[in-house]
Protein backbone atom coordinates (compact mmCIF):
# COMPACT_ATOMS: atom_id res chain seq x y z
CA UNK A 1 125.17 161.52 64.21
CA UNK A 2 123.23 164.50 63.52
CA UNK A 3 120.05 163.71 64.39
CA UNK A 4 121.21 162.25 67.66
CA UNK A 5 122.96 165.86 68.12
CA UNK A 6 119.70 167.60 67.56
CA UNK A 7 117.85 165.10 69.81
CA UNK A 8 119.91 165.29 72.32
CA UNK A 9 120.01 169.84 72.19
CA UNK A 10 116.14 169.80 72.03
CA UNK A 11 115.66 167.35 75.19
CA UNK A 12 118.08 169.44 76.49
CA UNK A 13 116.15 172.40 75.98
CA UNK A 14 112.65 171.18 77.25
CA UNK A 15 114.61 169.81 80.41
CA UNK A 16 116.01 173.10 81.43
CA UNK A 17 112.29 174.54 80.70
CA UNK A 18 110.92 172.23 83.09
CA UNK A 19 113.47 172.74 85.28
CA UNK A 20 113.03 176.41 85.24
CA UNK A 21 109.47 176.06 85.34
CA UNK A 22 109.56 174.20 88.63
CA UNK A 23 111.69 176.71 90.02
CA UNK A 24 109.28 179.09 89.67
CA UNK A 25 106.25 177.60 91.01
CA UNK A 26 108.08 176.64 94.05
CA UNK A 27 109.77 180.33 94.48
CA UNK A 28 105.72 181.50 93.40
CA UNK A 29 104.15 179.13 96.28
CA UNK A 30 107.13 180.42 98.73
CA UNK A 31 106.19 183.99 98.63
CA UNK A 32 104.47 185.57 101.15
CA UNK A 33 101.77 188.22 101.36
CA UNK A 34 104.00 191.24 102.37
CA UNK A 35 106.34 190.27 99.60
CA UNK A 36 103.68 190.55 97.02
CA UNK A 37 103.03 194.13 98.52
CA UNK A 38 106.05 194.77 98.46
CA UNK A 39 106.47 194.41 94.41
CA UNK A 40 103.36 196.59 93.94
CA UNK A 41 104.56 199.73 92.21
CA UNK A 42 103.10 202.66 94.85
CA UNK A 43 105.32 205.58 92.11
CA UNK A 44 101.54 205.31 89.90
CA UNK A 45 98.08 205.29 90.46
CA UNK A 46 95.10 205.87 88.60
CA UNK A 47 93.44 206.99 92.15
CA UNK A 48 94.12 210.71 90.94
CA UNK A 49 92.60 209.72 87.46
CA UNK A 50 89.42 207.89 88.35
CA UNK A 51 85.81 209.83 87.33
CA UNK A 52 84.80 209.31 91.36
CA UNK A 53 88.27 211.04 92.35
CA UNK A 54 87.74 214.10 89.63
CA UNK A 55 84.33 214.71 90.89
CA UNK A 56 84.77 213.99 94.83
CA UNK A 57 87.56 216.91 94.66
CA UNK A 58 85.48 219.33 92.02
CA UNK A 59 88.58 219.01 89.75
CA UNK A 60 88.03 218.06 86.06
CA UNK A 61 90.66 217.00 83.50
CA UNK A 62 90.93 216.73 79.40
CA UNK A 63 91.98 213.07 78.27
CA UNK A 64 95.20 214.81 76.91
CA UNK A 65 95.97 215.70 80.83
CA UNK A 66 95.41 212.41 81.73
CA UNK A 67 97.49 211.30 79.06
CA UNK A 68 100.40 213.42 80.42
CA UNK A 69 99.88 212.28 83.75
CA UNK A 70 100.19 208.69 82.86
CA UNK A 71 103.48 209.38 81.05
CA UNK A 72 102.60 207.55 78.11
CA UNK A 73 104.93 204.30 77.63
CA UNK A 74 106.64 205.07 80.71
CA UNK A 75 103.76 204.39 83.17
CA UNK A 76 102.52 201.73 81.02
CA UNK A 77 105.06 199.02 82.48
CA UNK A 78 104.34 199.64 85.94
CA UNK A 79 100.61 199.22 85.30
CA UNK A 80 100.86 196.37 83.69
CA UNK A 81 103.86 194.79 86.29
CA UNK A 82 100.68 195.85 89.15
CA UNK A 83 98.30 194.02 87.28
CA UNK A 84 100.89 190.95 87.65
CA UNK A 85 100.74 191.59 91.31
CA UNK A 86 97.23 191.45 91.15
CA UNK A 87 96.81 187.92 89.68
CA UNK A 88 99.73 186.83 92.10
CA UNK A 89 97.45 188.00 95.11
CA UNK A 90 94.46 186.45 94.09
CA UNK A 91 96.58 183.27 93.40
CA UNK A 92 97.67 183.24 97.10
CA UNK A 93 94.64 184.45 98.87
CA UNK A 94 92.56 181.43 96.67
CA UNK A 95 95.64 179.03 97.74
CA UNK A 96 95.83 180.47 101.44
CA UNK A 97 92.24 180.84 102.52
CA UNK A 98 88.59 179.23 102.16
CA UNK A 99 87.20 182.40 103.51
CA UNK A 100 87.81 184.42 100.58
CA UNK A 101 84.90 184.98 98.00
CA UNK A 102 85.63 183.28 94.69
CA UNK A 103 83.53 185.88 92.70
CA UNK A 104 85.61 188.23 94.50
CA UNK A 105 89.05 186.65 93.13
CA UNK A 106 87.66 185.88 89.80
CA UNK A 107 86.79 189.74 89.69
CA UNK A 108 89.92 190.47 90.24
CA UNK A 109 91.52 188.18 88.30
CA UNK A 110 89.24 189.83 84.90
CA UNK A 111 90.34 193.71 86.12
CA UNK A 112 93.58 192.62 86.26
CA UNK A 113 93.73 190.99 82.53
CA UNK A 114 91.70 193.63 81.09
CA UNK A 115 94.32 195.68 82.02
CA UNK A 116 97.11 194.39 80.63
CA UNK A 117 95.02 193.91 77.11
CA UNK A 118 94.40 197.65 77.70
CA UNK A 119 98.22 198.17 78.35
CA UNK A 120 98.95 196.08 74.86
CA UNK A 121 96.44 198.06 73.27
CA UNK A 122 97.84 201.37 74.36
CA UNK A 123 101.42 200.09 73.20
CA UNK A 124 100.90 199.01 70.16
CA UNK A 125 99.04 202.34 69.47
CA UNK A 126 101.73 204.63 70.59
CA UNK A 127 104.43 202.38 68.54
CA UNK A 128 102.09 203.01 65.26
């Protein structure tokens, strides 16, 4: 009787993954290109932080002032939910169009996982 109790919960369980899993792909494949902007997070950038942008505008900047401009653990999340945005575009422009260059997407696909390591790094680091 117990065993068929347990059975039963974990078949239960991987059903409703499945089932949740599907859901997702299908809500994934339904999106569309200005609702994937849309998610992008516009309230950070690393624009103002980039070694080009410093020396374009003659400004300079310690790490600890770029460290205060990132907000620590606060600005960490919204990098790392933009780097989700990232793989979700390359996912659609791969699935919506031939004319896009697959060294191109698999580029961005790489910047955008190196930066959520990065954001794990940085995490774990300020936790410890």
């Amino acid at each position: 009787m117990t065993l068929l109790l347990v059975q039963f919960v974990a078949v239960s369980f991987v059903a409703l993954y499945l089932g949740l899993w599907m859901l997702g792909m299908h809500r994934r494949n339904a999106q569309s290109w200005e609702s994937l902007i849309a998610r992008h997070h516009p309230d950070w950038s690393a624009h103002e932080l980039s070694e080009h942008f410093l020396s374009k505008e003659g400004l300079s900047a310690t790490p600890k002032e770029k460290w205060r401009r990132i907000e620590a653990a606060l600005r960490l999340r919204a990098m790392s939910q933009n780097s989700r945005v990232m793989l979700e575009l390359a996912d659609f422009a791969s699935r919506h169009s031939d004319s896009v260059d697959p060294m191109l997407l698999e580029t961005l696909r790489s910047d955008a996982m190196q930066i959520r390591v990065c954001v794990l790094k940085a995490l774990f680091q300020l936790a410890f």
